[in-house]
C-alpha atoms as a PDB file:
ATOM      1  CA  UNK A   1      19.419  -5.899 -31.731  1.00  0.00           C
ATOM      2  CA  UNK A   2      21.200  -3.655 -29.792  1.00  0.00           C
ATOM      3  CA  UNK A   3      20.674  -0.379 -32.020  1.00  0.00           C
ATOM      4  CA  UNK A   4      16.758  -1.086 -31.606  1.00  0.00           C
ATOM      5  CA  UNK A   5      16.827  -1.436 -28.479  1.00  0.00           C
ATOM      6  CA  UNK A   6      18.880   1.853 -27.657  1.00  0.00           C
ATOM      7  CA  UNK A   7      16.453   3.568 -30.298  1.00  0.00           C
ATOM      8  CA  UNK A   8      13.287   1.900 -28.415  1.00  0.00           C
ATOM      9  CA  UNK A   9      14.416   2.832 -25.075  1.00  0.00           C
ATOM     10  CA  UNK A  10      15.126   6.240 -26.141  1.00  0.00           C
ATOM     11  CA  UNK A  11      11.621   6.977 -27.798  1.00  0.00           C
ATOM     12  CA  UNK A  12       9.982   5.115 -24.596  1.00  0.00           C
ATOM     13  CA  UNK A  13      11.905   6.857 -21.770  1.00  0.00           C
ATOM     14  CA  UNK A  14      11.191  10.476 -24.233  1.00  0.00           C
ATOM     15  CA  UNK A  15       7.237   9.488 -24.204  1.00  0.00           C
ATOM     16  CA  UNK A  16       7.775   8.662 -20.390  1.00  0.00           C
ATOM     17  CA  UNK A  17       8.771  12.077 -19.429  1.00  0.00           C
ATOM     18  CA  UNK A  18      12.487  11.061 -19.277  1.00  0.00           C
ATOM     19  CA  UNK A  19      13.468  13.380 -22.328  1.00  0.00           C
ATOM     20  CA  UNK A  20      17.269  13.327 -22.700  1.00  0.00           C
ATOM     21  CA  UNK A  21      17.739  10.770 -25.724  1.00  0.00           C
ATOM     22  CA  UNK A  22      20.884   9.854 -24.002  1.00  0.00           C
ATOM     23  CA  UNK A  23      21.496   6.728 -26.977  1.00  0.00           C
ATOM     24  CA  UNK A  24      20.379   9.118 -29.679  1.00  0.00           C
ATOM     25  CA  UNK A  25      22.674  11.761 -29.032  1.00  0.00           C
ATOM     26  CA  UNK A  26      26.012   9.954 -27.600  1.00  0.00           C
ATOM     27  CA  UNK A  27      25.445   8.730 -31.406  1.00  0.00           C
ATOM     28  CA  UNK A  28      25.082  12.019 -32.939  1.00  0.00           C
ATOM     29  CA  UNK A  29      27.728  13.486 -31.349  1.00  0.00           C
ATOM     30  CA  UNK A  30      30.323  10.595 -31.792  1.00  0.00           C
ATOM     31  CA  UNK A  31      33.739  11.765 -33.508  1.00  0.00           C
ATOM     32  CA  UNK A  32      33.440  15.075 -32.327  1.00  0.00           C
ATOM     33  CA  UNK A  33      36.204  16.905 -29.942  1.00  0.00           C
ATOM     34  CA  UNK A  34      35.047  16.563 -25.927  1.00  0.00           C
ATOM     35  CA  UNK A  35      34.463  19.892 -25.371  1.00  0.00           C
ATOM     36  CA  UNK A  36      32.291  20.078 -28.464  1.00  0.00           C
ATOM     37  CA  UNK A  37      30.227  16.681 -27.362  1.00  0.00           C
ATOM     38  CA  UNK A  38      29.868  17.865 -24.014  1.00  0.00           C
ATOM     39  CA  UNK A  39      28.356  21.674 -25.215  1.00  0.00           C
ATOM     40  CA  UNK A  40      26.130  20.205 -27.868  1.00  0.00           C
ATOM     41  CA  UNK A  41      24.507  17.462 -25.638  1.00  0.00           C
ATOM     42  CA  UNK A  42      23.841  20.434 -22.782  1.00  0.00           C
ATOM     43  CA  UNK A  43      22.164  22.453 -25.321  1.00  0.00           C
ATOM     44  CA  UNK A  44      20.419  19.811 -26.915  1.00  0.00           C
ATOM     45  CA  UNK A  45      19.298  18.413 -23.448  1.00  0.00           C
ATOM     46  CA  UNK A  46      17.956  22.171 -22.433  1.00  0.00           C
ATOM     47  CA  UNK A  47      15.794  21.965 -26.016  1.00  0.00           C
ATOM     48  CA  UNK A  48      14.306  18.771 -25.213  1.00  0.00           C
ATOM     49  CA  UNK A  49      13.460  19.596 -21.575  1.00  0.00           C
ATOM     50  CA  UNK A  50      11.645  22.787 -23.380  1.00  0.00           C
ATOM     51  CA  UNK A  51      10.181  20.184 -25.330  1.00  0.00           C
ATOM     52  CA  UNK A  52       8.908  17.998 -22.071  1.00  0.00           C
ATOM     53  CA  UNK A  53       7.545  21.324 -20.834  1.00  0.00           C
ATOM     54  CA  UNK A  54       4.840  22.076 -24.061  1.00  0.00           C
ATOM     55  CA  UNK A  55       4.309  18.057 -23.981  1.00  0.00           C
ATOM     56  CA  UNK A  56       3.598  17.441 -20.246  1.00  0.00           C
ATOM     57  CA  UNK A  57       3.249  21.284 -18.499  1.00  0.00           C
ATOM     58  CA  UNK A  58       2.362  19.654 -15.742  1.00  0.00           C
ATOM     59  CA  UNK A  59       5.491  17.450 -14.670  1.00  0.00           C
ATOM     60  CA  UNK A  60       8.717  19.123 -12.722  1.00  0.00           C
ATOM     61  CA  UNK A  61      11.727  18.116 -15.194  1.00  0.00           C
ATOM     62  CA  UNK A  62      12.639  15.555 -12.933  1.00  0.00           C
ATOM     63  CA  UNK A  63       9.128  13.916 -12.980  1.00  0.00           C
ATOM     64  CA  UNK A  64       7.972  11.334 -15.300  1.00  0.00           C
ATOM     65  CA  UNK A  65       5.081   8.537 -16.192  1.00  0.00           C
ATOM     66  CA  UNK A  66       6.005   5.009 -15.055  1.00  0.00           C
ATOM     67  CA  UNK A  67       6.714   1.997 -17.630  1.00  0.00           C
ATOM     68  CA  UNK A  68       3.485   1.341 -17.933  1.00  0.00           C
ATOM     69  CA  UNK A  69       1.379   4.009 -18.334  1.00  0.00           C
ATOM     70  CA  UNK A  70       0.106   4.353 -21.285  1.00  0.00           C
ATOM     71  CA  UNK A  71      -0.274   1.318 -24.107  1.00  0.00           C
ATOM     72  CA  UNK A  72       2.850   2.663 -26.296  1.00  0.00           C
ATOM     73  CA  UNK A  73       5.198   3.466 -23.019  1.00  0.00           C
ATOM     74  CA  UNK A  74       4.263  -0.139 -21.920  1.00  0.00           C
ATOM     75  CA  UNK A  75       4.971  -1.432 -25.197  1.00  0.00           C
ATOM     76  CA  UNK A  76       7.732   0.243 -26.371  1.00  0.00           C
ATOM     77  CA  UNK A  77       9.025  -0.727 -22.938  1.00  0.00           C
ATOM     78  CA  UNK A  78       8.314  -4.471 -23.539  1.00  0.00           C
ATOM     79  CA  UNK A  79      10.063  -4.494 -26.691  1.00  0.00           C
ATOM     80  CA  UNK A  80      13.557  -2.309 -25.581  1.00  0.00           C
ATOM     81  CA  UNK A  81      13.829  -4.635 -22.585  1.00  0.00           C
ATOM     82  CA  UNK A  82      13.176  -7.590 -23.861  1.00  0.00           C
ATOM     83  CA  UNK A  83      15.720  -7.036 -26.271  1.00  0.00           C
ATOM     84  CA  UNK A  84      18.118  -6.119 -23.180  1.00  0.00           C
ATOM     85  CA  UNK A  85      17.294  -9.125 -21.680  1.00  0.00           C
ATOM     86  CA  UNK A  86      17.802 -11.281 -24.480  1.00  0.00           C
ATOM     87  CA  UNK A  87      21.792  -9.759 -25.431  1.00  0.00           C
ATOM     88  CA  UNK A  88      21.905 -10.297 -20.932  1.00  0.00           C
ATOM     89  CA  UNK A  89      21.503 -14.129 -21.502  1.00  0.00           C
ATOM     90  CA  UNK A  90      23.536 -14.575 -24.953  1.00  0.00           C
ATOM     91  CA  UNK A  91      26.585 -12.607 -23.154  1.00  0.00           C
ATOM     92  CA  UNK A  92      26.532 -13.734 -20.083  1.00  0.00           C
ATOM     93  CA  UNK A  93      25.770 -10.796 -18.525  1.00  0.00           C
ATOM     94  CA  UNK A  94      25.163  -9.924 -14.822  1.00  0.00           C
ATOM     95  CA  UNK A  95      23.187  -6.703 -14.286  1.00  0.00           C
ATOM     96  CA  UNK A  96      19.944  -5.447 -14.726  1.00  0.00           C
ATOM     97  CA  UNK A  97      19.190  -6.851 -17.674  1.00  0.00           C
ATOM     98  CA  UNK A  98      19.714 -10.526 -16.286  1.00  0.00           C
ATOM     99  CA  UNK A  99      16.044 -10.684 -15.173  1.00  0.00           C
ATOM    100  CA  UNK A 100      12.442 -10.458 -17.958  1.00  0.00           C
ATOM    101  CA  UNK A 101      11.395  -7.031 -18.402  1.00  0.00           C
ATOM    102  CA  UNK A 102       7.905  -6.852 -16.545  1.00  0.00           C
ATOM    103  CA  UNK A 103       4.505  -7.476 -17.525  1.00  0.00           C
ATOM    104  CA  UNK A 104       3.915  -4.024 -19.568  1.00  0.00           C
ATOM    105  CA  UNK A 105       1.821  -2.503 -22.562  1.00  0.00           C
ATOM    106  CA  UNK A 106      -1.030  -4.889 -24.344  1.00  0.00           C
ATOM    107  CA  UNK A 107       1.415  -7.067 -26.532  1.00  0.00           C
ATOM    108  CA  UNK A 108       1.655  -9.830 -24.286  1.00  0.00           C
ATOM    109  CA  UNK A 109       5.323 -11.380 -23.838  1.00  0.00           C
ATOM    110  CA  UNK A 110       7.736 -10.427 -26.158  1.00  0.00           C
ATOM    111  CA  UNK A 111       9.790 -13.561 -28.056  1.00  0.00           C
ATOM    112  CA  UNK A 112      13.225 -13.154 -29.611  1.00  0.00           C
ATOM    113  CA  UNK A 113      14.412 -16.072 -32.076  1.00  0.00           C
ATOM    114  CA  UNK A 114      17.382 -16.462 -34.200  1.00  0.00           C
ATOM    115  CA  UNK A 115      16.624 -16.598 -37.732  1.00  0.00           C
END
């Protein structure tokens, strides 16, 4: 559960404007020596922001949609947090993810069961 959710916060927070895929690359860069983590997520970070820039020309790098503004931001948003929320209540954790992700996207409420 976790993975997804890192991947689906990732792709929502990208769509959103937010375009560092800080899950995706931590994961691609695991193993390697600092220095050599630290250089290749800077120069991957300054290709995505290129990225942002052909994809939405019109928001400053720092700008970005909110969680709900468009159908697959909402949703993709309803799923990751969900998720979040659900690993917050099995672990007994006390932080953000402690409270329901908000009304987002046009899934409805998200449910999580143990199979």
């Amino acid at each position: 559960m976790r993975l997804v959710a890192q991947c689906l916060e990732d792709v929502c927070r990208f769509a959103a404007g937010q375009w560092e895929l800080q899950n995706t690359i931590e994961a691609m860069v695991k193993g390697l020596p600092f220095d050599d983590q630290i250089q290749r997520r800077d120069d991957a970070e300054e290709h995505l922001r290129k990225a942002k820039q052909i994809l939405i020309p019109q928001f400053a790098d720092n700008q970005s949609y909110g969680y709900n503004s468009t159908e697959f931001i909402g949703n993709t948003y309803q799923i990751y947090r969900t998720i979040w929320h659900q690993l917050a209540k099995d672990n007994d954790w006390d932080n953000v993810y402690s409270s329901p992700a908000l009304a987002s996207g046009n899934l409805g409420t998200i449910k999580i069961e143990q199979i």
